[in-house]
C-alpha atoms as a PDB file:
ATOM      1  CA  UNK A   1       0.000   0.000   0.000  1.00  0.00           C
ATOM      2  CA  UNK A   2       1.528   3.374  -0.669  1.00  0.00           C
ATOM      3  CA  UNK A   3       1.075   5.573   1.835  1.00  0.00           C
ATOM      4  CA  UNK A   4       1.157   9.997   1.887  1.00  0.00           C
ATOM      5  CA  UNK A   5       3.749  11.309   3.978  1.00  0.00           C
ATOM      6  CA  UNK A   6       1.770  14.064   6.091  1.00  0.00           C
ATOM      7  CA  UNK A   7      -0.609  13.414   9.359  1.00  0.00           C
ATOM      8  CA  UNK A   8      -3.432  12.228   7.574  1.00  0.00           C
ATOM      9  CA  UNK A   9      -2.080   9.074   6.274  1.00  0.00           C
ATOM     10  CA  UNK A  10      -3.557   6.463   4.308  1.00  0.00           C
ATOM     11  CA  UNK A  11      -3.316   5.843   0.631  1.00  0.00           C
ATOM     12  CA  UNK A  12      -1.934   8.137  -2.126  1.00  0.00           C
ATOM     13  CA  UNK A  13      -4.671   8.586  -4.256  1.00  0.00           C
ATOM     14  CA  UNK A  14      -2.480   9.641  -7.264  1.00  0.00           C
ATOM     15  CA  UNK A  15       0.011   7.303  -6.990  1.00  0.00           C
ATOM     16  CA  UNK A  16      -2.464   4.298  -6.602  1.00  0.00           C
ATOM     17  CA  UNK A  17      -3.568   5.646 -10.163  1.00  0.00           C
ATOM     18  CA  UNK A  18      -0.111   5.920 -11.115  1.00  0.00           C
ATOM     19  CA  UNK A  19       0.700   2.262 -10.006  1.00  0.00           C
ATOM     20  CA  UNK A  20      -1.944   1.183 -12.318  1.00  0.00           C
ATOM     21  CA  UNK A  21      -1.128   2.677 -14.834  1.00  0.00           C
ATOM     22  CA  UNK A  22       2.764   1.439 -14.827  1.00  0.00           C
ATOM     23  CA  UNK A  23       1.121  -1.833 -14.699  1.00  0.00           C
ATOM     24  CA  UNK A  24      -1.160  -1.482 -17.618  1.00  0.00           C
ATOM     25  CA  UNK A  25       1.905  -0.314 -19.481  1.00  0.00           C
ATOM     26  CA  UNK A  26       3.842  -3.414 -18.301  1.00  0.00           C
ATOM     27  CA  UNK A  27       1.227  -5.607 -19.563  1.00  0.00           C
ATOM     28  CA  UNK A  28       1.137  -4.006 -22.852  1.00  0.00           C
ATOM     29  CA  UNK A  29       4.651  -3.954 -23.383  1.00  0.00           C
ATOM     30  CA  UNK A  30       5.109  -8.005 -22.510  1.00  0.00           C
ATOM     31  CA  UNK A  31       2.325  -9.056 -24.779  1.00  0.00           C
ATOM     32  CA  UNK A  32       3.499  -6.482 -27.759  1.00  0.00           C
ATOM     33  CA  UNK A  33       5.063  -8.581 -31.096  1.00  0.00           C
ATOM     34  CA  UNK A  34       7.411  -5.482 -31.633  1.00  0.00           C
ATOM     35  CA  UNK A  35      10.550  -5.030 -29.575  1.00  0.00           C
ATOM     36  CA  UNK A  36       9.324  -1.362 -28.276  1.00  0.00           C
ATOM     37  CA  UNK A  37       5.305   0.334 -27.827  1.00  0.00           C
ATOM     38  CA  UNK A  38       4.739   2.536 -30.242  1.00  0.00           C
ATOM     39  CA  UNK A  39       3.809   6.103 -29.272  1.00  0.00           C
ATOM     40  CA  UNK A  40      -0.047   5.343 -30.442  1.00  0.00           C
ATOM     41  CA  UNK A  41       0.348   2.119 -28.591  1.00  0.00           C
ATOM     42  CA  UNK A  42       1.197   3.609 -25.209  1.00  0.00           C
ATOM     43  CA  UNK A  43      -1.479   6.566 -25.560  1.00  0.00           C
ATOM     44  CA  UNK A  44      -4.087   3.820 -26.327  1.00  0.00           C
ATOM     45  CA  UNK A  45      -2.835   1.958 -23.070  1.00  0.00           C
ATOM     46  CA  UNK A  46      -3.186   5.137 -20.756  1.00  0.00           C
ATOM     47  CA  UNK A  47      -6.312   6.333 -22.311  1.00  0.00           C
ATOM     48  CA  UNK A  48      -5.032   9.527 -23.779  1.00  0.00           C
ATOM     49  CA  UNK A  49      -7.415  11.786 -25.333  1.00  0.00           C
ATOM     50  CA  UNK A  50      -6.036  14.313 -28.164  1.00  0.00           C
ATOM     51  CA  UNK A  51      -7.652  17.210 -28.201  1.00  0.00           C
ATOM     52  CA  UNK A  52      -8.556  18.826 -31.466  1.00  0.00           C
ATOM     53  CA  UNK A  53      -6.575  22.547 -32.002  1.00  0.00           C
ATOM     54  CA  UNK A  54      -9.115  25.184 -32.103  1.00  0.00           C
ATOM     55  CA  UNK A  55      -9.278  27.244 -35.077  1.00  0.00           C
ATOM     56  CA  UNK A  56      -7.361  30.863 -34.209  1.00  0.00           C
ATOM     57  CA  UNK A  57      -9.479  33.478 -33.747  1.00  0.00           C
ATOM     58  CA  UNK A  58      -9.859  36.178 -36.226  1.00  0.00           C
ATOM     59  CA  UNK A  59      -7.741  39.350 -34.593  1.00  0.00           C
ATOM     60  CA  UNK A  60      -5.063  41.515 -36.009  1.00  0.00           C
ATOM     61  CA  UNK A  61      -3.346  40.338 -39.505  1.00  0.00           C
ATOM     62  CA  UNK A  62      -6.678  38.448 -39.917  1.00  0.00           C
ATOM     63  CA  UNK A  63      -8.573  38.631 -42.926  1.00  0.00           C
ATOM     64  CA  UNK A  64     -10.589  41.734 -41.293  1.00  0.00           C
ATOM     65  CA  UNK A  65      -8.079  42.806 -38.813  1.00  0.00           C
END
């Protein structure tokens, strides 16, 4: 069990999800053909989610600026 240094002891939250994580990877990464994860391999594994890039906003040196 990891613990949080501090008075209020018990479990680290963050580091429980951390843990898991490192594990998930570990699992991926023994059961992979290829020698390493790819990085679309490891973002699938941890559940990344790429955000689109917004459009930038029409200001100066825009088309009406």
């Amino acid at each position: 069990m990891v613990s949080r240094r501090g008075p209020s002891g018990g479990p680290d939250p963050v580091a429980l999800i951390e843990i898991d994580l490192y594990g998930e990877l570990m699992i991926a990464a023994s059961s992979a053909a290829e020698e390493r994860l790819s990085t679309d391999r490891i973002d699938e594994v941890l559940r990344v989610v790429r955000r689109q890039r917004a459009e930038p906003a029409e200001g100066p040196g825009g088309p009406e600026g």
